[in-house]
N, C-alpha and C. Protein backbone atom coordinates (compact mmCIF):
# COMPACT_ATOMS: atom_id res chain seq x y z
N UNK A 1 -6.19 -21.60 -19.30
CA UNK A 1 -6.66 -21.18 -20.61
C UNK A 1 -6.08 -19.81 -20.93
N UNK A 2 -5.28 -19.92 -22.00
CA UNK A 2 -4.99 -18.57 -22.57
C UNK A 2 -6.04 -17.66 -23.27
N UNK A 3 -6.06 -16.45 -22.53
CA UNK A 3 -7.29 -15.66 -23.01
C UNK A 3 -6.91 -14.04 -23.80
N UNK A 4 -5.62 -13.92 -24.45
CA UNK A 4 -5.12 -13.28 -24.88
C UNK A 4 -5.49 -13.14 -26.13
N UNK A 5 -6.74 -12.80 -26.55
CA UNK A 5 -7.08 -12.55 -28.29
C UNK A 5 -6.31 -12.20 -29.02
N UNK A 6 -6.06 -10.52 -28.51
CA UNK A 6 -5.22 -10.48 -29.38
C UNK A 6 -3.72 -10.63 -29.81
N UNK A 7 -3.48 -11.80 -29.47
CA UNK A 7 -2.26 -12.29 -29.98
C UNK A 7 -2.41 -13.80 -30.74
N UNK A 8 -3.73 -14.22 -31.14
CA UNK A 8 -3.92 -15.02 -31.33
C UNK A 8 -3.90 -14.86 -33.20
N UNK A 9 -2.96 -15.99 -33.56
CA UNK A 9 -2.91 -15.40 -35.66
C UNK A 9 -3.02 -17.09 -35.92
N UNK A 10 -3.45 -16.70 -37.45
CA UNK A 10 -3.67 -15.64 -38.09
C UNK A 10 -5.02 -14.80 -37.52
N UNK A 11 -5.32 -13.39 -37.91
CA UNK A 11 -6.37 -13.14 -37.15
C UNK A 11 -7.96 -13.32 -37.56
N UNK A 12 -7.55 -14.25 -38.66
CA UNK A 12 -9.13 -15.15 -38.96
C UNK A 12 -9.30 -15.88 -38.15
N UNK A 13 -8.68 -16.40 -37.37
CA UNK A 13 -9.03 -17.96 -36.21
C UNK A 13 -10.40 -17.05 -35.23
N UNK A 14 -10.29 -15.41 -35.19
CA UNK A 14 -11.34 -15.26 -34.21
C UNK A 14 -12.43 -15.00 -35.18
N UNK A 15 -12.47 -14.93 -36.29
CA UNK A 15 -13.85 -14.65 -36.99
C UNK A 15 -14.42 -15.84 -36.67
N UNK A 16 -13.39 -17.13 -37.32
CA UNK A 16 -13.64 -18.74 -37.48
C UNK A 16 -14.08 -19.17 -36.04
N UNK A 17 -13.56 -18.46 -34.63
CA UNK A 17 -14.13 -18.67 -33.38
C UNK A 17 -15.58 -17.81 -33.02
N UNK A 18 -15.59 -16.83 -33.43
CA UNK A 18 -16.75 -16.25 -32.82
C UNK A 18 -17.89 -17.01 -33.61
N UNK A 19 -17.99 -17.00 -34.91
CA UNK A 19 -18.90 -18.15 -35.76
C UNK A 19 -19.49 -19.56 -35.34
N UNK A 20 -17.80 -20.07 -34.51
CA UNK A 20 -18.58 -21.11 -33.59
C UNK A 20 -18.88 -20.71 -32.24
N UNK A 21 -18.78 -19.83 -31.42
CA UNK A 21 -19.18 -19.32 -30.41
C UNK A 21 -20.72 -19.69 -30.58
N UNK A 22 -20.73 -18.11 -31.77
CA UNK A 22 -22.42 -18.20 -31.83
C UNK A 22 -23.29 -19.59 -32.66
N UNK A 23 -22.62 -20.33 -32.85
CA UNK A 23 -23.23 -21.72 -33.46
C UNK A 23 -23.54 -22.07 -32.28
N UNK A 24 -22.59 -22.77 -31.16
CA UNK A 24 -22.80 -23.86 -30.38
C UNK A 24 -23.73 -22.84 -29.39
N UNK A 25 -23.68 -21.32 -29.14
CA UNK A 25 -25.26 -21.03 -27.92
C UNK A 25 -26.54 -21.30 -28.60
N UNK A 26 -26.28 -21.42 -30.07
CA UNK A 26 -27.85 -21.71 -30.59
C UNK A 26 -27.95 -23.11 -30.73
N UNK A 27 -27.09 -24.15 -30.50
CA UNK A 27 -27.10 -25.61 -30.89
C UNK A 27 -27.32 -25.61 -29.05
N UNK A 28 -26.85 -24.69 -27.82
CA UNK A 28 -27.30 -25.24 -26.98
C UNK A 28 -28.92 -24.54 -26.25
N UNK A 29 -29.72 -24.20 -26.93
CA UNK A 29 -30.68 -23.44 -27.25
C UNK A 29 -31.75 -24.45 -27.00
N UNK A 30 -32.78 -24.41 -26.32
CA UNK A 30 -33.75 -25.73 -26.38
C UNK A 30 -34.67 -25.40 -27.73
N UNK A 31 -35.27 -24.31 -28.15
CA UNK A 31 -35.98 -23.65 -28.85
C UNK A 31 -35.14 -23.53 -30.13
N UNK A 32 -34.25 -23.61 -30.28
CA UNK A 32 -33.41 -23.67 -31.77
C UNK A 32 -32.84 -24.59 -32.15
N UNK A 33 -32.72 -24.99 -33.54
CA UNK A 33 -31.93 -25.66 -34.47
C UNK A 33 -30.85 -25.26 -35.51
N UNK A 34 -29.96 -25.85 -35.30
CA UNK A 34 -28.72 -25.07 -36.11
C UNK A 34 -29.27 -26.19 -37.18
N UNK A 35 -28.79 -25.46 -38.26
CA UNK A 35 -29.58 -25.62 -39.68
C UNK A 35 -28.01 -25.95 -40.77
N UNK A 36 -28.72 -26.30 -42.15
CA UNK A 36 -27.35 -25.67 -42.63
C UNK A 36 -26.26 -24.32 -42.55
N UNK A 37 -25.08 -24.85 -43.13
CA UNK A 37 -24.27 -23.97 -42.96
C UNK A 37 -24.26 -23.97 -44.59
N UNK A 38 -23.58 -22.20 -45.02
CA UNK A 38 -23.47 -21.33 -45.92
C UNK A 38 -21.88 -22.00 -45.99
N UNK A 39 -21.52 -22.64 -47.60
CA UNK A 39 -20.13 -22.56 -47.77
C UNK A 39 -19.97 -21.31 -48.30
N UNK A 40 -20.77 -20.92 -49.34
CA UNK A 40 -20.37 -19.40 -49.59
C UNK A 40 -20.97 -18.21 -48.88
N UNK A 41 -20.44 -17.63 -47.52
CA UNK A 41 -21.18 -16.85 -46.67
C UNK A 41 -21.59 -15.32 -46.87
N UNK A 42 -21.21 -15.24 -48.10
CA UNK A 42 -21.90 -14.08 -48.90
C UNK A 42 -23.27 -13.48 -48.12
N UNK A 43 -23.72 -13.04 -47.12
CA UNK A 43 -24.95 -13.10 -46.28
C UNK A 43 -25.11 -13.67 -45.44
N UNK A 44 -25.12 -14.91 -45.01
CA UNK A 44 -25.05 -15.56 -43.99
C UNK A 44 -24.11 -16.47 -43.63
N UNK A 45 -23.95 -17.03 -42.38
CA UNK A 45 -22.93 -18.52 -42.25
C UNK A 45 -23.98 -19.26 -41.93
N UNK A 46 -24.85 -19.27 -41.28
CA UNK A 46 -25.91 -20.30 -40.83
C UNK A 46 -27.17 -20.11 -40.64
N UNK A 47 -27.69 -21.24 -41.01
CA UNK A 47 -29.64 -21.24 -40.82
C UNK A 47 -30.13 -21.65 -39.23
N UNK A 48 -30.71 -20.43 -38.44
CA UNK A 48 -31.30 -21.24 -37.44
C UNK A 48 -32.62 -21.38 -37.17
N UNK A 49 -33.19 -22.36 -37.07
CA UNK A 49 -34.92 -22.87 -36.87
C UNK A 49 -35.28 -22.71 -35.48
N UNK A 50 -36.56 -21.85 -35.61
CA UNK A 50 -37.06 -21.68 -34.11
C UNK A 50 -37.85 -22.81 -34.09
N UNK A 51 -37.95 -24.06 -33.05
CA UNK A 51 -38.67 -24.81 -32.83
C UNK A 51 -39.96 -24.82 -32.92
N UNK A 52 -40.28 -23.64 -31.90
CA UNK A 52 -41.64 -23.29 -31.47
C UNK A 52 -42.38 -23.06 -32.36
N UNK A 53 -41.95 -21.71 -33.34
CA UNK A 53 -42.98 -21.04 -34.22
C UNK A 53 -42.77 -21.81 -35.37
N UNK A 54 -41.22 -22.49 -35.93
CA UNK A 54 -41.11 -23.17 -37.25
C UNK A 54 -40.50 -22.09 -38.39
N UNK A 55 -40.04 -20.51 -37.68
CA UNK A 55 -39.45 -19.65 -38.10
C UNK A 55 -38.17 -20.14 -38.68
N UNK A 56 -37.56 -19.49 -39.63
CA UNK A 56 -36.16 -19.68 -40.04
C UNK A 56 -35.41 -18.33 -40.10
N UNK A 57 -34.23 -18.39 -39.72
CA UNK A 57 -33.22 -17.26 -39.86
C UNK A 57 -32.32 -17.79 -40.01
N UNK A 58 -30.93 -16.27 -41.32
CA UNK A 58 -29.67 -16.31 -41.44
C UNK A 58 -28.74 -16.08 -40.31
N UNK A 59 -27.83 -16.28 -39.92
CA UNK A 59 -27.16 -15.87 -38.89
C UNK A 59 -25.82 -15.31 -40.10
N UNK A 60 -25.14 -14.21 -39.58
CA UNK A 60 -24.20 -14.19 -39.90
C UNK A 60 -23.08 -13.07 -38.74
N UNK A 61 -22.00 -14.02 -38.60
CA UNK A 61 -21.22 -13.95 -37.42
C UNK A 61 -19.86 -13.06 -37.69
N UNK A 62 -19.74 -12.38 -36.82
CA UNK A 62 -18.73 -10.84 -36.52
C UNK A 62 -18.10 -10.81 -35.40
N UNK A 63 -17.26 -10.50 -35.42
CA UNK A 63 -16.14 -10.18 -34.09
C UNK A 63 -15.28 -9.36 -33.98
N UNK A 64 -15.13 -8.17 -32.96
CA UNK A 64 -14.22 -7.50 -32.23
C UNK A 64 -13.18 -7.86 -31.66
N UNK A 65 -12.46 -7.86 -31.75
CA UNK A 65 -11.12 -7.82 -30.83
C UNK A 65 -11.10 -6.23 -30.09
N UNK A 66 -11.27 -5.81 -29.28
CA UNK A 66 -11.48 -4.52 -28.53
C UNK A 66 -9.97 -3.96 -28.04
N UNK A 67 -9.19 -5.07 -27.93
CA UNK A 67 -7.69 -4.43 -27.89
C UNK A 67 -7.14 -4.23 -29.43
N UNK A 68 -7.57 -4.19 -30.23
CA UNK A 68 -7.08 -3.83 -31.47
C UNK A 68 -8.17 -3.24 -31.79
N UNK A 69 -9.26 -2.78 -32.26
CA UNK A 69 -10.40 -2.01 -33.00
C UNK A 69 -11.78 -1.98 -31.91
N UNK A 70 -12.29 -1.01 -32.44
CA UNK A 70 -14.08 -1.42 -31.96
C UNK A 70 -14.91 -1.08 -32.79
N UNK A 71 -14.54 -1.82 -34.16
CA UNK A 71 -15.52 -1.35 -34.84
C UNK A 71 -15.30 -2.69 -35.94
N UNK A 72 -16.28 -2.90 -36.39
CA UNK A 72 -16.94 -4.36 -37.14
C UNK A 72 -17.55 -3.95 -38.22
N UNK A 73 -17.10 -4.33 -39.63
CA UNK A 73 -18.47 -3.82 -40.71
C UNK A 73 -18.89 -5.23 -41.20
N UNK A 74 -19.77 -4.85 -42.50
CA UNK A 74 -20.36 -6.08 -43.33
C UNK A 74 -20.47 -4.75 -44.88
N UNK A 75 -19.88 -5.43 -45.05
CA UNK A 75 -19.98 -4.74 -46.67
C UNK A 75 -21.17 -5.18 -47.60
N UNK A 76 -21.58 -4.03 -47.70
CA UNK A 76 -22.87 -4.41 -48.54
C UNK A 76 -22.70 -5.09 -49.56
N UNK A 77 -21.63 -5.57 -50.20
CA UNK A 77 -22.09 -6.26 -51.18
C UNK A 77 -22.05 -7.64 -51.32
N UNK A 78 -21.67 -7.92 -49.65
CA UNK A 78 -21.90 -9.10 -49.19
C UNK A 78 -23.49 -9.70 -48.93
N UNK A 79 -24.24 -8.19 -48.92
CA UNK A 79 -26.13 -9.07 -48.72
C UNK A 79 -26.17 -8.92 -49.38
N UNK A 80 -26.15 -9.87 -50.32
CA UNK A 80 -26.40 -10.24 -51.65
C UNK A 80 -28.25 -9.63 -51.89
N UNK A 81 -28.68 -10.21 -50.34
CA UNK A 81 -30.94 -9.89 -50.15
C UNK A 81 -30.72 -8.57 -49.76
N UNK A 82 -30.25 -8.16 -49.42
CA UNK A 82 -29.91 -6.81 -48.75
C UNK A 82 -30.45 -7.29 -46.71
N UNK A 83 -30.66 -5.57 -46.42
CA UNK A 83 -30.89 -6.01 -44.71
C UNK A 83 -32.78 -6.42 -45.13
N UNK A 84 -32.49 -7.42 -43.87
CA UNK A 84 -34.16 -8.09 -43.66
C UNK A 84 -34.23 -8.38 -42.44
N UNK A 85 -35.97 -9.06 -42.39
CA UNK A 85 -36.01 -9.21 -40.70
C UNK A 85 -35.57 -10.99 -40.49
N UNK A 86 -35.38 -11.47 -41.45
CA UNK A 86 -34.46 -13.05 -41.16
C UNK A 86 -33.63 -13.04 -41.28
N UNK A 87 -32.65 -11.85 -41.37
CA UNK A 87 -31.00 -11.72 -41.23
C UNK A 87 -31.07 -11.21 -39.92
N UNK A 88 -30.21 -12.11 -38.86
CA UNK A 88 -29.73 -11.47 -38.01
C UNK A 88 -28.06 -11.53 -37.82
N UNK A 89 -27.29 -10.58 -37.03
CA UNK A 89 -26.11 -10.41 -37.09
C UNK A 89 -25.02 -11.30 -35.50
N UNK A 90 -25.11 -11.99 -35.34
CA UNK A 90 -24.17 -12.55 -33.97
C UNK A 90 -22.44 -11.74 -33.91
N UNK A 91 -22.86 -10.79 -33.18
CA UNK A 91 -21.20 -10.67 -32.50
C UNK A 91 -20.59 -10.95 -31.57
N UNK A 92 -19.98 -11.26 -31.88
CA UNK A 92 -18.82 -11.42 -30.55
C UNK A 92 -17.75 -11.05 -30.16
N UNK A 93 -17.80 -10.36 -28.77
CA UNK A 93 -16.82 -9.57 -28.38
C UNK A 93 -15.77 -10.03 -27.35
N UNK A 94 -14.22 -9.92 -28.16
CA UNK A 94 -12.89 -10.35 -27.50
C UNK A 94 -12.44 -9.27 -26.61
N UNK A 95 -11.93 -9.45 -24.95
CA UNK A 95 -11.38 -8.60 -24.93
C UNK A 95 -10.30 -9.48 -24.17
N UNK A 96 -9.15 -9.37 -24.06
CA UNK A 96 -7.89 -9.55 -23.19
C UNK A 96 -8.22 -10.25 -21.82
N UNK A 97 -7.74 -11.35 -21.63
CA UNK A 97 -8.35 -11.71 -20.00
C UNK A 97 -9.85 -12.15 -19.87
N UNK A 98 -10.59 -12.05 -20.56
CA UNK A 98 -11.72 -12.15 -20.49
C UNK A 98 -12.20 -13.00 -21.09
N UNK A 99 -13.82 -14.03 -20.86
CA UNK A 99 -14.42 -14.79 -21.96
C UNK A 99 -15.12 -14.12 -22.70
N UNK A 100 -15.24 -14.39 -23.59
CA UNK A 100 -16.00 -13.78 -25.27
C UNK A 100 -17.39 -13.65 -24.36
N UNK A 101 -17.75 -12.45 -24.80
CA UNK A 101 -19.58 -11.83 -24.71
C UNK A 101 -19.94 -11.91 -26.20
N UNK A 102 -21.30 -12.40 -26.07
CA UNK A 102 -22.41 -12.29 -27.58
C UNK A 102 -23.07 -11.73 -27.42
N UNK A 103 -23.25 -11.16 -28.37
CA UNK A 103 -24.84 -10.27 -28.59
C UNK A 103 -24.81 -10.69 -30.02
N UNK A 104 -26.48 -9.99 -30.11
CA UNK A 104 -27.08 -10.90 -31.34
C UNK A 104 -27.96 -9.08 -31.79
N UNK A 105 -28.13 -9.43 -33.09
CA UNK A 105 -29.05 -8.03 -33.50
C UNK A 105 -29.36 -8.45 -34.60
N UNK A 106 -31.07 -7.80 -35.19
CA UNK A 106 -30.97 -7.82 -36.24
C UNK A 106 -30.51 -6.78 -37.63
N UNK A 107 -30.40 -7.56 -38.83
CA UNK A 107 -29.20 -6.82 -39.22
C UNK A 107 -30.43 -5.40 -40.03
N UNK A 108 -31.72 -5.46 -39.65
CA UNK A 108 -32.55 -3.84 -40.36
C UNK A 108 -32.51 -2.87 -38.96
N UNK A 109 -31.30 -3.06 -37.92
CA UNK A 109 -30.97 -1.74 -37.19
C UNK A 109 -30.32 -0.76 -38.22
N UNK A 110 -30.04 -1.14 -39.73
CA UNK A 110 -28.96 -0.53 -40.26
C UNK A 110 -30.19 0.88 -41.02
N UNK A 111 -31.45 -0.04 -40.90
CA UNK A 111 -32.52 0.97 -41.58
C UNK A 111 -32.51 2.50 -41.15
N UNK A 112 -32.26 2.31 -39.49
CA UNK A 112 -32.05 3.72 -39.29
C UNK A 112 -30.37 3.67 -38.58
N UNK A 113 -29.56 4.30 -39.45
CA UNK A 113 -28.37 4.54 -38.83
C UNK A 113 -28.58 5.26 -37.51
N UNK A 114 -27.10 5.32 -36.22
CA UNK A 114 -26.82 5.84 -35.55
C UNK A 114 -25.58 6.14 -35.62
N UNK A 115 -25.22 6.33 -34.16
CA UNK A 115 -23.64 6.52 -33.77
C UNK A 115 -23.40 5.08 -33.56
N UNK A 116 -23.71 3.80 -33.19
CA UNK A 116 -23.98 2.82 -32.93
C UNK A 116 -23.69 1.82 -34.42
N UNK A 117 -24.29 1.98 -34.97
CA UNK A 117 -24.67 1.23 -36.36
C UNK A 117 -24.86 2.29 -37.49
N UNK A 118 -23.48 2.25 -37.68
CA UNK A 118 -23.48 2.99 -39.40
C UNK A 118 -23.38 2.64 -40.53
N UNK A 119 -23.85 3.55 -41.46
CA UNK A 119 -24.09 3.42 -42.68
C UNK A 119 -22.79 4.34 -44.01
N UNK A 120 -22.26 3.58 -44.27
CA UNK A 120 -20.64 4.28 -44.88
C UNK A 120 -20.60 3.85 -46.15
N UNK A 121 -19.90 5.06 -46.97
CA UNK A 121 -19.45 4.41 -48.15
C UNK A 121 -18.17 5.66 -48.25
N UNK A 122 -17.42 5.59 -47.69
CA UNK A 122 -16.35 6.35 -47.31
C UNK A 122 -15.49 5.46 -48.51
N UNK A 123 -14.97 4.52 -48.11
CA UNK A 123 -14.61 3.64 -49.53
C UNK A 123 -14.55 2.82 -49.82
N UNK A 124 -15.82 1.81 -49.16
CA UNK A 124 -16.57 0.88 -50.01
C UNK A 124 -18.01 1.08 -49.19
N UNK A 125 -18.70 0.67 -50.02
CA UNK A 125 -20.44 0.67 -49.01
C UNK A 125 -20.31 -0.05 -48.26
N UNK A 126 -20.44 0.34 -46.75
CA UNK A 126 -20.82 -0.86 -45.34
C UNK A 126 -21.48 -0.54 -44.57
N UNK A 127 -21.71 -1.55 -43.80
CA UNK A 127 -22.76 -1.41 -42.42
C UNK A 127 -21.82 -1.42 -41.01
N UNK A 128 -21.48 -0.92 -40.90
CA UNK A 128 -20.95 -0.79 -39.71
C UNK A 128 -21.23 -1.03 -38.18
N UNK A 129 -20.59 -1.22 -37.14
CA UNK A 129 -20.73 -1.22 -35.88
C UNK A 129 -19.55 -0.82 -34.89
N UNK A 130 -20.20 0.74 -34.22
CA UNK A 130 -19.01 1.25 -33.71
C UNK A 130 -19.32 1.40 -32.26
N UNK A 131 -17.96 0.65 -31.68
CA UNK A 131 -18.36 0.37 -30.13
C UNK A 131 -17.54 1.82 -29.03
N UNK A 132 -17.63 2.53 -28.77
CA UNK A 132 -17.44 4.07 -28.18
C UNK A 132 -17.78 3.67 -26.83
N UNK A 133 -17.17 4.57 -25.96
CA UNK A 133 -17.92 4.80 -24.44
C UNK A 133 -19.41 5.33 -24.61
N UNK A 134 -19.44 6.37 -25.58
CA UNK A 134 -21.20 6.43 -25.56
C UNK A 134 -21.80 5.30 -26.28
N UNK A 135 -21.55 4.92 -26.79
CA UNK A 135 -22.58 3.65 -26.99
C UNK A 135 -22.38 1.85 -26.56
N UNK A 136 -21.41 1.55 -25.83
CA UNK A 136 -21.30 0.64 -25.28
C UNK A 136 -22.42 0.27 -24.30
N UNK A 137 -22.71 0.72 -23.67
CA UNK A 137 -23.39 0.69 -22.59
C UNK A 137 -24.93 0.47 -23.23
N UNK A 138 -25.31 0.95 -24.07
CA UNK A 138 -26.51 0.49 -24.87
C UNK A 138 -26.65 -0.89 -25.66
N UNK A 139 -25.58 -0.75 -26.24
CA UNK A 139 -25.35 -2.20 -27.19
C UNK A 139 -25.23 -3.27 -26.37
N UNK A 140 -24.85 -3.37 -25.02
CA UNK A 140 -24.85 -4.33 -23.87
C UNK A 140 -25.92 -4.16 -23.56
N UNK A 141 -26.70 -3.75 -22.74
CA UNK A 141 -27.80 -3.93 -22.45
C UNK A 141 -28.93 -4.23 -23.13
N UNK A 142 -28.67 -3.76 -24.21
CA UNK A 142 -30.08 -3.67 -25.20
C UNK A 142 -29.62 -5.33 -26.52
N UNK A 143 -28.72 -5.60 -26.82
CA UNK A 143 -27.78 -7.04 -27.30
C UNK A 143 -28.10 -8.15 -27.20
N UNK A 144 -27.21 -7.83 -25.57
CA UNK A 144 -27.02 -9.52 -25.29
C UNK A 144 -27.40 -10.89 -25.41
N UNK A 145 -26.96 -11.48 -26.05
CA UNK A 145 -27.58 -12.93 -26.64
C UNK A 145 -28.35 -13.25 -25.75
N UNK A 146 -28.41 -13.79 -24.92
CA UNK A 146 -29.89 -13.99 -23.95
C UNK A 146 -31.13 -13.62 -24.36
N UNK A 147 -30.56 -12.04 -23.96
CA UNK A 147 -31.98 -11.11 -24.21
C UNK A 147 -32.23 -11.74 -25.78
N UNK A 148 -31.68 -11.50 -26.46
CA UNK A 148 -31.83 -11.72 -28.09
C UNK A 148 -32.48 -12.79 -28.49
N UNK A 149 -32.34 -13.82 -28.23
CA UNK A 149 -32.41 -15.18 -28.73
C UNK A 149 -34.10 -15.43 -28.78
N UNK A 150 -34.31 -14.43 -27.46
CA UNK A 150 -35.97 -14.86 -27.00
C UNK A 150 -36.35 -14.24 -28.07
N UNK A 151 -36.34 -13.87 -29.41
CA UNK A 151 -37.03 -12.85 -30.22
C UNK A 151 -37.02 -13.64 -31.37
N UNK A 152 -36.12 -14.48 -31.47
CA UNK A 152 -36.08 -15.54 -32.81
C UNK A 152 -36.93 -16.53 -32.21
């Protein structure tokens, strides 16, 4: 298996991959249902149903390539609802050699900016996510789809 992201074009195939990344861990999810999908993803790409409680959430899916950038936005004028607590954000992170890591967040971390998750309108309004040696190590631990999933 070639695991070379970034050489992989056009470089939408990894948005279009991480989207199904994070589809198929929630389709293999005992507690979730992948729901419809968003043709216009203006806010979300997908609906997922928590079994248990009968909850519903947006998913909407992001990806790094870490040998080319570490940093991911969502332009605000893509939440159409703005940030809420049934928007959550699935990323997924490419690096060289490696299999894709997910983490999952929801997208009202943006309520209080950090160094982590910013808030920009430098020149256009976005939400940002900036992956640094100081904050890597948080966003992994505190992320990871696992951990995450149990909260939907």
């Amino acid at each position: 298996m070639n695991l070379n992201w970034s050489q992989l074009r056009p470089l939408s195939k990894l948005d279009q991959l991480a989207e199904t990344i994070t589809k198929t861990a929630f389709l293999l999810s005992e507690n979730h249902h992948v729901g419809q999908s968003y043709l216009n993803h203006k806010g979300a790409h997908f609906k997922v149903i928590n079994r248990v409680g009968e909850s519903e959430y947006d998913i909407l899916c992001h990806q790094i390539n870490i040998e080319k950038t570490n940093y991911a936005f969502i332009s605000k004028s893509d939440l159409e609802r703005g940030l809420r607590d049934d928007l959550w954000i699935g990323l997924v992170l490419f690096v060289d050699g490696q299999k894709p890591t997910k983490y999952l967040f929801p997208s009202t971390v943006w309520n209080e900016p950090n160094q982590l998750f910013t808030d920009s309108a430098v020149k256009n309004p976005e939400y940002g996510i900036s992956l640094s040696e100081h904050t890597m190590k948080a966003f992994v631990e505190n992320y990871a789809f696992k951990k995450m999933i149990n909260k939907l």
